[in-house]
N, C-alpha and C. Protein backbone atom coordinates (compact mmCIF):
# COMPACT_ATOMS: atom_id res chain seq x y z
N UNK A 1 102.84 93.78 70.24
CA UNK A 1 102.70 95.17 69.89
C UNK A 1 102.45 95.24 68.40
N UNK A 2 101.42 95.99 68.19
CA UNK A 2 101.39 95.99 66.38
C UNK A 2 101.60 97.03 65.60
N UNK A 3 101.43 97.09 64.76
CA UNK A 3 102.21 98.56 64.20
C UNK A 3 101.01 98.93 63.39
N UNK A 4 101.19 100.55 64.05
CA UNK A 4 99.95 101.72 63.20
C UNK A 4 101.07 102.98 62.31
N UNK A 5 100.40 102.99 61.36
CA UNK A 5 100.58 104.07 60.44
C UNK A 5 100.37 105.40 61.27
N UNK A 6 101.83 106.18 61.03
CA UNK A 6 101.39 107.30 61.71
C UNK A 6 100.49 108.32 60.97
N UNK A 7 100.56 108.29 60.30
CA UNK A 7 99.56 109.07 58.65
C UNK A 7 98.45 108.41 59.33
N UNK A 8 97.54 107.92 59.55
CA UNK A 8 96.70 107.54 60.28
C UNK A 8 95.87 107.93 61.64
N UNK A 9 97.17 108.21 62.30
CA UNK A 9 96.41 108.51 63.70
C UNK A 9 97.38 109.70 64.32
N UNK A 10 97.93 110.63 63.47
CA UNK A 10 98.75 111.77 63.89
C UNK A 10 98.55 112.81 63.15
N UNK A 11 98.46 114.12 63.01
CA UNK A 11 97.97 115.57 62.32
C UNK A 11 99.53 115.30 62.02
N UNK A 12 99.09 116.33 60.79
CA UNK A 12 100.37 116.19 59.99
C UNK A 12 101.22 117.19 60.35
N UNK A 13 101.14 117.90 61.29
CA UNK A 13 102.03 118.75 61.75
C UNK A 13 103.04 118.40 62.49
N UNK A 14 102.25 117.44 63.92
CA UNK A 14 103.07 116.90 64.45
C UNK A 14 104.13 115.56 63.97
N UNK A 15 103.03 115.17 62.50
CA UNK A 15 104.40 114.00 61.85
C UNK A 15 105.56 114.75 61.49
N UNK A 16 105.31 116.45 61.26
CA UNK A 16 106.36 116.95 60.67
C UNK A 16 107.59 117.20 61.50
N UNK A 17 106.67 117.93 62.77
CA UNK A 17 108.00 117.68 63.67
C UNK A 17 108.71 116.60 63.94
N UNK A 18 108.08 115.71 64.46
CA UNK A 18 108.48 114.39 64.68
C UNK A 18 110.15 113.92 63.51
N UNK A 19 109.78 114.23 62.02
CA UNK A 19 110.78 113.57 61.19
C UNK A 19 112.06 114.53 61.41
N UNK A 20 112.04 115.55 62.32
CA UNK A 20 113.01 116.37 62.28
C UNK A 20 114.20 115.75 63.13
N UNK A 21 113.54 114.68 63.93
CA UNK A 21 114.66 113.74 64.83
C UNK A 21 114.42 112.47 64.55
N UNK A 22 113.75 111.71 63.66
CA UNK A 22 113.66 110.84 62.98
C UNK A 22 112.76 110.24 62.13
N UNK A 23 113.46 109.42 61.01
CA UNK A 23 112.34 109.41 60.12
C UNK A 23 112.47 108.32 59.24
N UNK A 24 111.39 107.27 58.83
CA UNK A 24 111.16 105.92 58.26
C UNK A 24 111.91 104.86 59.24
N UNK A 25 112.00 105.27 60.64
CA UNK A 25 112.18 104.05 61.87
C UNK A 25 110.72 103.45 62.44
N UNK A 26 110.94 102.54 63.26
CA UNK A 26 109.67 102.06 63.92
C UNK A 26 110.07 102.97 65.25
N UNK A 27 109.41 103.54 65.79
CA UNK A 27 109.37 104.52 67.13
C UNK A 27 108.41 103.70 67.97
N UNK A 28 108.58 103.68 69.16
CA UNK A 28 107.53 103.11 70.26
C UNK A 28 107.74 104.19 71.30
N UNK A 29 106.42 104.39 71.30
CA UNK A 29 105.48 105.28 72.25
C UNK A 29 105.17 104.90 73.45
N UNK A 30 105.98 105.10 74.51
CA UNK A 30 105.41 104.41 76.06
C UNK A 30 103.42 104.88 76.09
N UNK A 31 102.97 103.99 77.10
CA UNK A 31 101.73 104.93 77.71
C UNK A 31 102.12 105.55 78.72
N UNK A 32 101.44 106.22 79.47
CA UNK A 32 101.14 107.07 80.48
C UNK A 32 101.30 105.77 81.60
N UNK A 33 102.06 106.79 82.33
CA UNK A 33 102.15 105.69 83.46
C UNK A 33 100.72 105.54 84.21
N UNK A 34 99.98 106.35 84.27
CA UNK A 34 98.47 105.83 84.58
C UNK A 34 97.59 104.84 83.73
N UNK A 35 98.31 104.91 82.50
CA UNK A 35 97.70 103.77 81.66
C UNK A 35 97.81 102.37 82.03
N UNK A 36 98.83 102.19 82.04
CA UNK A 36 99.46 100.78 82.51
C UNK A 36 98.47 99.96 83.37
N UNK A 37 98.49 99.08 83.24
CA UNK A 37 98.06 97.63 83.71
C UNK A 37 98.81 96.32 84.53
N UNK A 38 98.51 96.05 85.76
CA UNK A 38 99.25 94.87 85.22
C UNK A 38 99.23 93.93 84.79
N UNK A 39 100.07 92.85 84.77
CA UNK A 39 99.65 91.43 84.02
C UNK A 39 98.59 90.58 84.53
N UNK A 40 98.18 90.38 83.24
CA UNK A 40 96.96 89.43 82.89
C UNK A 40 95.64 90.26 82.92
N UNK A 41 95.89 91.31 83.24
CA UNK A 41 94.94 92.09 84.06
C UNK A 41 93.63 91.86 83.14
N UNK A 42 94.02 92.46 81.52
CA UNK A 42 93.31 92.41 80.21
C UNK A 42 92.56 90.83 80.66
N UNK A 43 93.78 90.12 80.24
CA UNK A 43 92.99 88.85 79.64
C UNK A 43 92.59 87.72 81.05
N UNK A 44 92.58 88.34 82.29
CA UNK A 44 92.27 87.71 82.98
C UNK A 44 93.13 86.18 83.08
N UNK A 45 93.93 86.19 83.12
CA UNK A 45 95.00 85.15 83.09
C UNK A 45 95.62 85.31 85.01
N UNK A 46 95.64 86.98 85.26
CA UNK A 46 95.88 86.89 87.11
C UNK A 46 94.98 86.30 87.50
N UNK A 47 93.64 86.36 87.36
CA UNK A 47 92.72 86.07 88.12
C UNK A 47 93.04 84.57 88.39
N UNK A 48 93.07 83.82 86.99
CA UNK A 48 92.94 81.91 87.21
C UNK A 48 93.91 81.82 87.82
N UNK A 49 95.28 82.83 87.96
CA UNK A 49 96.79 82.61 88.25
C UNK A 49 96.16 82.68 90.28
N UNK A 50 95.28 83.38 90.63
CA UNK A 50 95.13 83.68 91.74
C UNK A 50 94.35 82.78 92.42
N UNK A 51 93.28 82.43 91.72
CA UNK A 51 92.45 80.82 92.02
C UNK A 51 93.33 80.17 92.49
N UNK A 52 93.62 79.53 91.02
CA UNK A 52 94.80 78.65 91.57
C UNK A 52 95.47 78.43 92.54
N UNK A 53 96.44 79.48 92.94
CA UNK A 53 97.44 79.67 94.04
C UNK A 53 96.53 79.77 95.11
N UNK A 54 95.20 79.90 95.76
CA UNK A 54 94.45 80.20 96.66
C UNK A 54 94.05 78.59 96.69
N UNK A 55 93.79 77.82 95.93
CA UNK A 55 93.48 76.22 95.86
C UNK A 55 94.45 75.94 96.38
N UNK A 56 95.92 76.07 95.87
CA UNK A 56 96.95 75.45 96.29
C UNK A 56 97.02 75.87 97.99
N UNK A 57 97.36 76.59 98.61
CA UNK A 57 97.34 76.99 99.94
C UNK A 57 96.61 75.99 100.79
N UNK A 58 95.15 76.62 100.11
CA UNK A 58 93.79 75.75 101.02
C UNK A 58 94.70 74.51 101.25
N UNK A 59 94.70 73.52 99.85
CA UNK A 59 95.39 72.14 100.16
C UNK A 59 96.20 71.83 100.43
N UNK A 60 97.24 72.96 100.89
CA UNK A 60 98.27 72.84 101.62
C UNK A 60 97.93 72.51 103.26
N UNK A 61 97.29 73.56 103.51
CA UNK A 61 96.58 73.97 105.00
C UNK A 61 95.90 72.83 105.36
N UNK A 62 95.20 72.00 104.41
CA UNK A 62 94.28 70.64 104.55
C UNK A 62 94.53 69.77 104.89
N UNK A 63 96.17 69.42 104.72
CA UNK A 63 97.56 68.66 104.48
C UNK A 63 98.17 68.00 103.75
N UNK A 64 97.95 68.32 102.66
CA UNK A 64 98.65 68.01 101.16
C UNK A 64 99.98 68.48 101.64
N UNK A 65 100.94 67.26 100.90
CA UNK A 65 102.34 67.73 100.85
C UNK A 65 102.40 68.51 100.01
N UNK A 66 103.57 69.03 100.18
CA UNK A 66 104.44 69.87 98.45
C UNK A 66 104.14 68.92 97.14
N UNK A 67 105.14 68.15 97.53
CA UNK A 67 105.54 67.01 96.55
C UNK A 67 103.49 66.61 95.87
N UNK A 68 102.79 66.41 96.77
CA UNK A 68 101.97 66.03 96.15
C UNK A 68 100.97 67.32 95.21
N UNK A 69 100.92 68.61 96.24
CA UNK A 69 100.58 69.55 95.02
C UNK A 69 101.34 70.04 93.95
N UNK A 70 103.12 69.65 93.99
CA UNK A 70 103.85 70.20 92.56
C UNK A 70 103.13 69.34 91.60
N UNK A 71 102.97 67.46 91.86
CA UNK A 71 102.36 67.00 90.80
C UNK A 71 101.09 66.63 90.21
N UNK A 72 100.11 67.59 91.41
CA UNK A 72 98.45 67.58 90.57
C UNK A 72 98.55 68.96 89.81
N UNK A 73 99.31 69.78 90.19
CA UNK A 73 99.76 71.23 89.43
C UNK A 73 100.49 71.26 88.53
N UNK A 74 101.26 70.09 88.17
CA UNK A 74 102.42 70.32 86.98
C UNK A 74 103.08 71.48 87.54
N UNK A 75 103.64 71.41 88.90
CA UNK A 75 104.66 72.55 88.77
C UNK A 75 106.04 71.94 89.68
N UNK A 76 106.97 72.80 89.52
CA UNK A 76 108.16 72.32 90.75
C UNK A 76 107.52 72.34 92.03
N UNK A 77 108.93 71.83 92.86
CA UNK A 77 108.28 71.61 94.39
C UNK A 77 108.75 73.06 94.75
N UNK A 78 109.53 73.56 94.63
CA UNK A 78 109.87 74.92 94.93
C UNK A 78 108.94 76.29 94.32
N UNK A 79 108.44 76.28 93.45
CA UNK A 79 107.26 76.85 92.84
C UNK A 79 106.13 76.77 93.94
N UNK A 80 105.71 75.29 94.13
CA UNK A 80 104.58 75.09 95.55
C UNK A 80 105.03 76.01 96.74
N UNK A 81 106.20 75.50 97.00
CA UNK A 81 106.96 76.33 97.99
C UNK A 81 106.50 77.82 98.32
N UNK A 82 106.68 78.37 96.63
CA UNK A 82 106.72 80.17 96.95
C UNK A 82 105.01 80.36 97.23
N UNK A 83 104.62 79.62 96.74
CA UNK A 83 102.68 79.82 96.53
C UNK A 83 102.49 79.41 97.92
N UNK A 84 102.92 78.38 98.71
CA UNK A 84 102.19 78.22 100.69
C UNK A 84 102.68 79.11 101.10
N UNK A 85 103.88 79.45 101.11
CA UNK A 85 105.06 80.35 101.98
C UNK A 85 104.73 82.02 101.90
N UNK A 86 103.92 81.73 100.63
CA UNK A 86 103.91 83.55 100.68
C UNK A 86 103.00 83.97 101.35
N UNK A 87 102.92 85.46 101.41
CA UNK A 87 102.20 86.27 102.92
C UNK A 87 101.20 86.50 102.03
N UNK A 88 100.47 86.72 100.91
CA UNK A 88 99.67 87.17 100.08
C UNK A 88 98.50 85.91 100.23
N UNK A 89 97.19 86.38 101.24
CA UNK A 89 96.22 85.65 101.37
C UNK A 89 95.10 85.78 100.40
């Protein structure tokens, strides 16, 4: 999160109200719950997260053990676990 000057991007009216319940703090501003995103969404980090886990399955289904996809994945065997086991195709 980075920090903007409110002198910047606020009419000075509403900075005025604003200092009447506080003033020279850092304040954080939710978005709009329609704003929101979820993760990775931006940087595309779900997507490879979803590849992935869709590779893993396939080679599950193919007949790869656990044990053998936790260690071409670098992940636990229980991690493999939640990625075959889950209902999300």
């Amino acid at each position: 999160m980075r920090y903007v000057n409110a002198n910047k991007v606020l009419p000075e009216k509403l900075i005025e109200e604003i200092q009447k319940y506080v003033q020279g703090e850092t304040l954080y501003i939710p978005k709009q719950e329609t704003k929101h995103q979820k993760w990775g969404t931006s940087s595309g980090g779900r997507r490879l997260l979803d590849r992935r886990n869709a590779a893993i399955r396939n080679s599950f289904i193919s007949g790869s053990s656990i044990h053998q996809l936790a260690e071409e994945y670098y992940l636990s065997t229980e991690t493999i676990k939640k990625i075959v086991y889950s209902h999300k195709k």
